[in-house]
Protein backbone atom coordinates (compact mmCIF):
# COMPACT_ATOMS: atom_id res chain seq x y z
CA UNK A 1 -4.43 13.63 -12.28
CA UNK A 2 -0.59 14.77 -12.84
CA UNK A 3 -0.98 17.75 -9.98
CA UNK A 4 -3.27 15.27 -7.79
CA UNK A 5 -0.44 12.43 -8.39
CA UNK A 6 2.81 14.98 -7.64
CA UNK A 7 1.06 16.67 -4.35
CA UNK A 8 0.79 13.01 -2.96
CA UNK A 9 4.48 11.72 -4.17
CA UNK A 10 5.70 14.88 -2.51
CA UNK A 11 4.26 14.22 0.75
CA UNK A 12 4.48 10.50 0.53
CA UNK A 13 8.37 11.04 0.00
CA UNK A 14 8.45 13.10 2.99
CA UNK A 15 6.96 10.47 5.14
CA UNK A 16 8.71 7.62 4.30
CA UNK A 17 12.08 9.70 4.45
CA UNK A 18 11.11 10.25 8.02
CA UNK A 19 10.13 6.85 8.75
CA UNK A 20 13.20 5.20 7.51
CA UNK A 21 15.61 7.59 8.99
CA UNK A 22 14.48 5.58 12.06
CA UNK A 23 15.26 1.80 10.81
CA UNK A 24 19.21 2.21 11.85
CA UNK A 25 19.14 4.06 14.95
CA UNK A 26 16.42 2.29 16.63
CA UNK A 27 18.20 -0.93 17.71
CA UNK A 28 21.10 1.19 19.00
CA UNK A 29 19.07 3.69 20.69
CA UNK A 30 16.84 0.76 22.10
CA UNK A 31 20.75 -0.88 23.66
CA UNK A 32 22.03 2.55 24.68
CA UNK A 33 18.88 2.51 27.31
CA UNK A 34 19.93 -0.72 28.25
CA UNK A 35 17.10 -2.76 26.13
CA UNK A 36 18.29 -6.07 25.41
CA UNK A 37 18.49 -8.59 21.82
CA UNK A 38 15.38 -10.72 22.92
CA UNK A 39 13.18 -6.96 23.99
CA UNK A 40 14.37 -5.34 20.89
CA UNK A 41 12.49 -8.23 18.51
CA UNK A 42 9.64 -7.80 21.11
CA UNK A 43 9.64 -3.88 20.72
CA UNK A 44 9.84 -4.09 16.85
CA UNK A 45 6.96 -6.83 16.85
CA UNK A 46 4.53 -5.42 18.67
CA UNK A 47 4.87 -2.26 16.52
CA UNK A 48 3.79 -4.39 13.93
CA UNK A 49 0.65 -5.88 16.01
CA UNK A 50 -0.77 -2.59 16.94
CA UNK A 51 -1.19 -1.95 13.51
CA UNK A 52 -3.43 -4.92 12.94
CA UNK A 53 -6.18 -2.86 14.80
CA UNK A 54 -5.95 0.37 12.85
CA UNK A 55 -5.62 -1.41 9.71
CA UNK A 56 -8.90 -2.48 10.35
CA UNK A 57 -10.59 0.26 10.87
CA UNK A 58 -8.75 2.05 7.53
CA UNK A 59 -10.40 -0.33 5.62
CA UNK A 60 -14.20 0.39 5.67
CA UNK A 61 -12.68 4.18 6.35
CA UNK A 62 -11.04 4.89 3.72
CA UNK A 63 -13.67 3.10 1.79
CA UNK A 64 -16.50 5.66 3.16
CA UNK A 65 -15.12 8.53 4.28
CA UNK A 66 -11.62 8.76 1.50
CA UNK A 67 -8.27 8.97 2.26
CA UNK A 68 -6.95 12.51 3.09
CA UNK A 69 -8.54 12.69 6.42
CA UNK A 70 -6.39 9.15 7.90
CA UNK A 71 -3.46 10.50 6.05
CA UNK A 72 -3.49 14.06 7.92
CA UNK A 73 -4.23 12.32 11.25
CA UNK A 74 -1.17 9.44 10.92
CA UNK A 75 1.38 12.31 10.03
CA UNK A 76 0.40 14.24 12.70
CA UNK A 77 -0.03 11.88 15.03
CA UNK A 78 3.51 10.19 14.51
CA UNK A 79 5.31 13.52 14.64
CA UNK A 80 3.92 13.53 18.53
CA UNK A 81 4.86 10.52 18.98
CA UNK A 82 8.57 11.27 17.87
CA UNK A 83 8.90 14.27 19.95
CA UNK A 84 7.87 12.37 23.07
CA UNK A 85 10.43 9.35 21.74
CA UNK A 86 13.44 12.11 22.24
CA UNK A 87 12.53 12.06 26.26
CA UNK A 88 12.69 8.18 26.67
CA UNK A 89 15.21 6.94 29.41
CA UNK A 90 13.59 3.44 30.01
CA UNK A 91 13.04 0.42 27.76
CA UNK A 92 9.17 0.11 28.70
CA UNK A 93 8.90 3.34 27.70
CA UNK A 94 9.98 3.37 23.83
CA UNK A 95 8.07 -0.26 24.13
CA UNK A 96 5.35 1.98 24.85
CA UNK A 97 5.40 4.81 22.07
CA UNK A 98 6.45 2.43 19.70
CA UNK A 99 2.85 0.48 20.30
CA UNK A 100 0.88 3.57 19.94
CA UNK A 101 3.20 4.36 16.85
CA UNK A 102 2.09 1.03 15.22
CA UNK A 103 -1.39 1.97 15.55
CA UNK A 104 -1.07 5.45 14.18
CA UNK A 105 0.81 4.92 11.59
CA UNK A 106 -1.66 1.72 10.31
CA UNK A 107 -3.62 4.35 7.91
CA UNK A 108 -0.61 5.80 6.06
CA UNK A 109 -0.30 2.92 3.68
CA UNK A 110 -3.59 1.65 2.91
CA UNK A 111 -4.61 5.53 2.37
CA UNK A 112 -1.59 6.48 -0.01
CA UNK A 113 -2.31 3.46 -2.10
CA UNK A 114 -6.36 3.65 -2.04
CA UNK A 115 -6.03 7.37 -3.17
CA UNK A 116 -3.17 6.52 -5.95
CA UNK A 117 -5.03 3.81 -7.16
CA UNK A 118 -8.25 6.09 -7.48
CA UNK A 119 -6.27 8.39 -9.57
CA UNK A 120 -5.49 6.10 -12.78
CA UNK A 121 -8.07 5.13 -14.88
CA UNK A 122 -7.27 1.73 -16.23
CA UNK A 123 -5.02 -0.65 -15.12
CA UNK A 124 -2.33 0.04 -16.98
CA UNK A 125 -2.40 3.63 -15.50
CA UNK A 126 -2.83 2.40 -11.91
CA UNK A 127 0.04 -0.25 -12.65
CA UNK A 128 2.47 2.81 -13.72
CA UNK A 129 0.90 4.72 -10.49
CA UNK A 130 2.11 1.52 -8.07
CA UNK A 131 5.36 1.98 -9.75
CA UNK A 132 5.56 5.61 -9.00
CA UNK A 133 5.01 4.84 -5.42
CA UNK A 134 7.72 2.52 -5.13
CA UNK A 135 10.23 4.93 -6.61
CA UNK A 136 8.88 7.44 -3.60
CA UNK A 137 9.21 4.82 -1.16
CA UNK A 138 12.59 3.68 -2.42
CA UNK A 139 14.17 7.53 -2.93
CA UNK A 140 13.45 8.36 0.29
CA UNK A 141 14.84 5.21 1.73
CA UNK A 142 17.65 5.61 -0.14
CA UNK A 143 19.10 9.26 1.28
CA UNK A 144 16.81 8.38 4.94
CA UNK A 145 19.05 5.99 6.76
CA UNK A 146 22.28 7.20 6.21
CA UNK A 147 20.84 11.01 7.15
CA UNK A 148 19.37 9.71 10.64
CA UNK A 149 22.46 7.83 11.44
CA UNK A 150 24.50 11.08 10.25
CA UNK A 151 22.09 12.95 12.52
CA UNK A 152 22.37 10.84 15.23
CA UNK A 153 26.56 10.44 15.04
CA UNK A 154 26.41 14.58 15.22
CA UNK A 155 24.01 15.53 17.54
CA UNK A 156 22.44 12.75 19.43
CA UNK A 157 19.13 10.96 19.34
CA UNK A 158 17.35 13.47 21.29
CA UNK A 159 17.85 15.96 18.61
CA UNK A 160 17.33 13.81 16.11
CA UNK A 161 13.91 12.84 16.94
CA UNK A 162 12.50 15.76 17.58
CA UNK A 163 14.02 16.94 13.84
CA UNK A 164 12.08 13.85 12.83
CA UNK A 165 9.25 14.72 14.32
CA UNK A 166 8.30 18.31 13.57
CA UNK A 167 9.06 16.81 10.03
CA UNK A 168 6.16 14.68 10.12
CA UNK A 169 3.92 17.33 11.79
CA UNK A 170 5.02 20.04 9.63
CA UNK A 171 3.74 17.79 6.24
CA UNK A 172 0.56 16.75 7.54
CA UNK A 173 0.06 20.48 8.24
CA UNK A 174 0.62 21.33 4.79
CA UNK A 175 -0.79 18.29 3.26
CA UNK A 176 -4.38 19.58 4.48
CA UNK A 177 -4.62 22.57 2.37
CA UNK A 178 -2.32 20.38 -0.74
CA UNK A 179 -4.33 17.39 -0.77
CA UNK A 180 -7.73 17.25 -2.60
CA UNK A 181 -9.05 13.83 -2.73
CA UNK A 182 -10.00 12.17 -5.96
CA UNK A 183 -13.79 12.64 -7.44
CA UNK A 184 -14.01 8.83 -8.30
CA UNK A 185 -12.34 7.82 -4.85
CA UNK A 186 -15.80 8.31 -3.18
CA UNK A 187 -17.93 7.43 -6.06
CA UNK A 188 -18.39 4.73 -8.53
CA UNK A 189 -17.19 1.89 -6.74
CA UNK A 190 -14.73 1.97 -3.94
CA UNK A 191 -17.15 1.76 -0.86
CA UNK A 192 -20.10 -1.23 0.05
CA UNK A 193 -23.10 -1.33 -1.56
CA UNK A 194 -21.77 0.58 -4.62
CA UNK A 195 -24.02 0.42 -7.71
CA UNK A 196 -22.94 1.08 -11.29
CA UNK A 197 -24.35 4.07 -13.25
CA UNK A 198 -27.51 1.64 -14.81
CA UNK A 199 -28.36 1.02 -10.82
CA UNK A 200 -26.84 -2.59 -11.39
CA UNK A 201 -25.50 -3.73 -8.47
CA UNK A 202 -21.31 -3.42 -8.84
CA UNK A 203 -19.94 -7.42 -8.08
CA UNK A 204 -17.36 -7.02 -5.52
CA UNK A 205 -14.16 -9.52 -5.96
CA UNK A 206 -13.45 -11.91 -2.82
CA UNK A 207 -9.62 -12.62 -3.04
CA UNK A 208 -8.67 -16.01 -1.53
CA UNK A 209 -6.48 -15.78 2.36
CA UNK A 210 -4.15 -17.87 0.39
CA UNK A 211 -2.62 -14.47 -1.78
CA UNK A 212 -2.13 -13.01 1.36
CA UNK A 213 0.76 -15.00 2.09
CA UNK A 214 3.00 -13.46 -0.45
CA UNK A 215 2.92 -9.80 1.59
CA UNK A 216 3.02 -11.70 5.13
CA UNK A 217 6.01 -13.84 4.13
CA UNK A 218 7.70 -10.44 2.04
CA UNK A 219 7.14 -8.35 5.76
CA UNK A 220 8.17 -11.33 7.65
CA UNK A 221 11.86 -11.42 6.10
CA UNK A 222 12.19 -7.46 6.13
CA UNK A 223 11.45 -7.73 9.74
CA UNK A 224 14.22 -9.81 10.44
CA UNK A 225 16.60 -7.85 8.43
CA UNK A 226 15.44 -4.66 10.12
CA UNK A 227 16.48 -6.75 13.41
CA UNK A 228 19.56 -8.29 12.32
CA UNK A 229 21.54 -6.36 10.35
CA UNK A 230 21.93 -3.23 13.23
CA UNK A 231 23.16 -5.89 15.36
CA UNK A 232 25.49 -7.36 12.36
CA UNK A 233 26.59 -4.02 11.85
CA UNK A 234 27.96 -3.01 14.97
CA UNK A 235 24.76 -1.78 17.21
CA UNK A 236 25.69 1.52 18.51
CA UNK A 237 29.09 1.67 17.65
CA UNK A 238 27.98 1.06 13.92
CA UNK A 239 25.13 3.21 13.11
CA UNK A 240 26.82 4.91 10.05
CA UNK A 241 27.35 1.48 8.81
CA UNK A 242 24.05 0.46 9.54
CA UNK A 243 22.46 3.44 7.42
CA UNK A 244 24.35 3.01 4.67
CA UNK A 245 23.53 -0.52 4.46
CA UNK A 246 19.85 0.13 4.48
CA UNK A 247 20.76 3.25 1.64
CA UNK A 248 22.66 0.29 -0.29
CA UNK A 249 19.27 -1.42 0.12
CA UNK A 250 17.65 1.19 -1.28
CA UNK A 251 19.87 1.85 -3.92
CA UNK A 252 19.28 -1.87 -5.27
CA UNK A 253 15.17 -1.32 -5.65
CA UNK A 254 16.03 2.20 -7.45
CA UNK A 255 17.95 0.21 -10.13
CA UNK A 256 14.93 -2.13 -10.98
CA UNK A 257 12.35 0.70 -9.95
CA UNK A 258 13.80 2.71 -12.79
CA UNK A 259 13.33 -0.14 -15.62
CA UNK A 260 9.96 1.05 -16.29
CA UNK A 261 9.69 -1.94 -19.29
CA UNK A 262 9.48 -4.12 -16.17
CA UNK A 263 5.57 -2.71 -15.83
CA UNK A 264 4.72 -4.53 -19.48
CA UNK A 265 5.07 -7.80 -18.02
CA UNK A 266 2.32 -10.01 -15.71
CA UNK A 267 2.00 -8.99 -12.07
CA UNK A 268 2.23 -12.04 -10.80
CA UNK A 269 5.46 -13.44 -12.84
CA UNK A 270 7.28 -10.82 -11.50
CA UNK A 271 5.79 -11.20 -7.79
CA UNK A 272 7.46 -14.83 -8.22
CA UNK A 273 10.80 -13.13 -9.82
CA UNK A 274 11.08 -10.75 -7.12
CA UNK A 275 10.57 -12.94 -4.12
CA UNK A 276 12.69 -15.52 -5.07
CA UNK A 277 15.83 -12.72 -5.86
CA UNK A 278 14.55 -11.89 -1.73
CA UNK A 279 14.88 -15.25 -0.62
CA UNK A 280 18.23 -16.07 -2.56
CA UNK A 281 19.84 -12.89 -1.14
CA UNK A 282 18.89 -14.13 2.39
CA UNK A 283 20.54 -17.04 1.82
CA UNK A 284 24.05 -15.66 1.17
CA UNK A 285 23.57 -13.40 4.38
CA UNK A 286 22.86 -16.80 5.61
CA UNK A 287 25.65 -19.30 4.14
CA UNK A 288 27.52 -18.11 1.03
CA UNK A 289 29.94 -15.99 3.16
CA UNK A 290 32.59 -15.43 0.48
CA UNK A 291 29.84 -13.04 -1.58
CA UNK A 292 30.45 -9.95 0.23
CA UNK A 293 27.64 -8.40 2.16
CA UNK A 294 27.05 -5.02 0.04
CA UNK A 295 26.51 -7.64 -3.04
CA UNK A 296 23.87 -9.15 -1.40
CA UNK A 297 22.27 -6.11 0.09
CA UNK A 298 22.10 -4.77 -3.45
CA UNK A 299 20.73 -7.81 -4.58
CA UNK A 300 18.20 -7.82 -1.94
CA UNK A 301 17.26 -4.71 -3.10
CA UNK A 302 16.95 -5.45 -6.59
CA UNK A 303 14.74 -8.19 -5.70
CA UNK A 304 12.35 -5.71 -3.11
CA UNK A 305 12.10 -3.30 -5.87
CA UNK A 306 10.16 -5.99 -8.17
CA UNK A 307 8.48 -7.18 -5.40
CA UNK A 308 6.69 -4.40 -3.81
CA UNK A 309 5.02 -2.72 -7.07
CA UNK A 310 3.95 -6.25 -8.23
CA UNK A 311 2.35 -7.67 -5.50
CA UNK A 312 -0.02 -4.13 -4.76
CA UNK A 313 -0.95 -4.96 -8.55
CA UNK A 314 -2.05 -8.39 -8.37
CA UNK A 315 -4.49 -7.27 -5.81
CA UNK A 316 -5.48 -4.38 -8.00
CA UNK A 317 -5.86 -7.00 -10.55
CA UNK A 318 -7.85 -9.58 -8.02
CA UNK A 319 -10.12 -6.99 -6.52
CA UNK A 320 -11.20 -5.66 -9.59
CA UNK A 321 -10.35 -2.12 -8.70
CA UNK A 322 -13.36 -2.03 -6.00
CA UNK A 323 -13.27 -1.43 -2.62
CA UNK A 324 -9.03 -0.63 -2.66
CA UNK A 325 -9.17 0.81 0.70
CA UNK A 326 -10.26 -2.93 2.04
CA UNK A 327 -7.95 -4.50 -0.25
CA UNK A 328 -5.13 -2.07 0.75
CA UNK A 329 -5.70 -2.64 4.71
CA UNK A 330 -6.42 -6.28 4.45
CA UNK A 331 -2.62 -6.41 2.22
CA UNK A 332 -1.56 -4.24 5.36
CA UNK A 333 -2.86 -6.29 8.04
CA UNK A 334 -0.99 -9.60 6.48
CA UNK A 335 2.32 -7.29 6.31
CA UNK A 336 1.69 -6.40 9.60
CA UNK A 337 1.45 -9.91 11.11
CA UNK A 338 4.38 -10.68 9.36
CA UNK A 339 6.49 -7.99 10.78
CA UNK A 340 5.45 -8.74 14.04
CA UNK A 341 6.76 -12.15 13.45
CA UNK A 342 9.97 -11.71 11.97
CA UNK A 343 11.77 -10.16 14.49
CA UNK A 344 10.50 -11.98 17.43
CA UNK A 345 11.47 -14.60 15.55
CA UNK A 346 15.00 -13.52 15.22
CA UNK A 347 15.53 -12.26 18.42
CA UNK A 348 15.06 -16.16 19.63
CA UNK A 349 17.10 -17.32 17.63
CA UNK A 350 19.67 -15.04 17.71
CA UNK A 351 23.02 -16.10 18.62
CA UNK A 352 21.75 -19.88 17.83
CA UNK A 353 20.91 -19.96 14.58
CA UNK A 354 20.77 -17.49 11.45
CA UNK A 355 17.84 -15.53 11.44
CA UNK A 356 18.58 -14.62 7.62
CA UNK A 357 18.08 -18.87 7.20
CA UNK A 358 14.85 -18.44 8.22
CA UNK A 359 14.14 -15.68 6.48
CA UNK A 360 15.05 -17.88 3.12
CA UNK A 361 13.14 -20.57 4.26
CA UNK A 362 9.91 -18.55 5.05
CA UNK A 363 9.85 -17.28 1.03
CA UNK A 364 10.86 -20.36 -0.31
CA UNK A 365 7.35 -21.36 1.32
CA UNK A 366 5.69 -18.60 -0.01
CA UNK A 367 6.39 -19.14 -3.09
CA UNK A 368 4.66 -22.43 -3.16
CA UNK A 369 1.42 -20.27 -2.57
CA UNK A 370 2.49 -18.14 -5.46
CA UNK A 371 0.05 -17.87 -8.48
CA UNK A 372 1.34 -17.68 -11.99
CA UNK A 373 -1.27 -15.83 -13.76
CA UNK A 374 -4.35 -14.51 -12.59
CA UNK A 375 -7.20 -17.01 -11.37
CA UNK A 376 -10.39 -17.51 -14.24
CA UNK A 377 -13.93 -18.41 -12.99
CA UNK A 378 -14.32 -20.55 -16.40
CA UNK A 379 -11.91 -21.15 -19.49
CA UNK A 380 -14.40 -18.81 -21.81
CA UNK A 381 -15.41 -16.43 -19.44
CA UNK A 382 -16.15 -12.82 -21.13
CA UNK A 383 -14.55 -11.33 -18.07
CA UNK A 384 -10.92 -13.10 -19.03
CA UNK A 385 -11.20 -12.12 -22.62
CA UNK A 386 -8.17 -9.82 -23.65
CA UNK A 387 -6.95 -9.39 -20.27
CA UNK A 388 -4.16 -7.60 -20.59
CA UNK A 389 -1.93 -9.06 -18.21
CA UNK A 390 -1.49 -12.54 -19.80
């Protein structure tokens, strides 16, 4: 499990350094070809739509047919994609890319976390295996934006996507002869119609629309962020700012990432925790203007790095460990609908009214969705017995 479980950080750190090299050059590269405010949310948004379809099929994919093969094809396919996004002149045409980008890059997530998940044995081992993902996910995010805007300020975006992209290519190459997927991950209870070991039919977990909320409200204020705060930067005469706001970011959900005690506690306490620390730092972006803004970036970050690790182990914890490709893609598909609302959202608004305001009010109302403990069928059920969690 240790080899299995360092081949897949490895490449997953690779990926998401890629991906997030993009977050602070996009906006400005999107103005330099003359895109304006109101396209930008519209270009950002429908990135997030197009992955509503290929989230979809991930599901019942990964499910049957495991995870490496939708890993391999979204690396490879989103290193194309950034070579042919160094040749864009027109706005329609990174509004373009972008869309097929969205779809594409749908099976990364619900694949890394189905195939993680598959590794641990217990949930206490596929709680620490979440965690591990978020540090990933938050190292490379850390170093990511500040190198692509470096990149960018030194040798232009042409350049730098096409260093981006042979990137990607170059690890889904080598992640097809690294990656061996799990022998439990097609076996014993991840796909339909999965029986136990007696020939018992396994019960599959239905978790209610109402948890989805919590990912779809999370997405929805990180897409307005990833909107805004270019713009609040500078747009293209700030990029370096911009990247080391989103590395500040970063640097924030390291700090809480790293206090591994946090993992004794209940999932869904610290899913409440870690949204409201989100939705408090939005609202000094928003109003408290004397805090000043790398405080409550930091904070922000803080509050994502509770946030993330929690929330993928509630639905662990709801789906009963079955079927975590579903589980995975259906969590996707809510994120997904969220970030194609939150910066749509803010480009409307923008230059009216504070999109980080909104942002604050959207997980305030999520919140009042949020469960406190995990939901029992009956009081004395023999399922809820010793559940370690509460």
């Amino acid at each position: 499990m240790k080899m299995a479980a360092f081949w897949l950080y490895f490449f997953m750190f690779l990926a998401f350094f890629d991906l997030h090299a993009q977050y602070p050059i996009l906006t400005p590269f999107a103005l330099s070809i003359g895109a304006a405010p109101a396209f930008i949310g519209w270009m950002m948004g429908i990135y997030a739509l197009t992955h509503l379809p290929g989230n979809l099929l991930a599901g019942q994919g990964v499910d049957r047919h495991g995870s490496k093969g939708y890993m391999v094809f979204s690396l490879l396919g989103a290193g194309a994609i950034l070579l042919l996004q160094a040749h864009v002149t027109q706005p329609w045409q990174l509004l373009v890319l972008r869309s097929i980008s969205g779809f594409v890059l749908a099976f990364l997530s619900p694949a890394c976390l189905a195939m993680l998940a598959s590794l641990g044995k217990n949930a206490v081992q596929q709680g620490k295996l979440m965690a591990g993902h978020g540090v990933m996910h938050t190292l490379a995010s850390v170093v990511s934006p500040a190198a692509g805007a470096f990149l960018v300020a030194n040798t232009g975006y042409t350049l730098t996507f096409q260093s981006l992209g042979w990137l990607l290519i170059a690890t889904g190459i080598i992640a097809i002869f690294t990656i061996h997927e799990p022998k439990n991950a097609l076996s014993g209870g991840s796909g339909p119609g999965r029986v136990s070991p007696a020939g018992v039919p396994v019960k599959l977990n239905v978790i209610p629309l109402r948890y989805y909320i919590l990912p779809l409200a999370v997405a929805c204020s990180q897409g307005i962020l990833f909107f805004e705060l270019p713009l609040q930067a500078g747009g293209t005469s700030g990029i370096l700012h911009t990247g080391l706001y989103f590395s500040l970011i970063s640097l924030g959900a390291l700090a809480t990432l790293s206090m591994l005690f946090l993992n004794r506690y209940s999932p869904y306490l610290r899913a409440i925790a870690g949204i409201l620390g989100i939705a408090l730092s939005f609202f000094a972006l928003a109003a408290l203007e004397f805090i000043p803004l790398s405080v409550s970036l930091f904070a922000l970050g803080m509050a994502k790095g509770v946030t993330f690790p929690a929330i993928a182990s509630v639905f662990i914890d709801l789906s009963g460990g079955k079927r975590l490709g579903t589980v995975f893609s259906l969590q996707s598909i809510a994120m997904s609908i969220g970030s194609f609302i939150g910066p749509i959202s803010a480009g409307m608004i923008h230059g009216v009214y504070s999109p980080y305001f909104l942002a604050f009010l959207l997980l305030m109302i999520a919140l009042l969705f949020a469960p406190q403990r995990r939901p029992t069928e009956t009081p004395a059920s023999p399922a809820n017995i010793g559940t370690h969690h509460l």
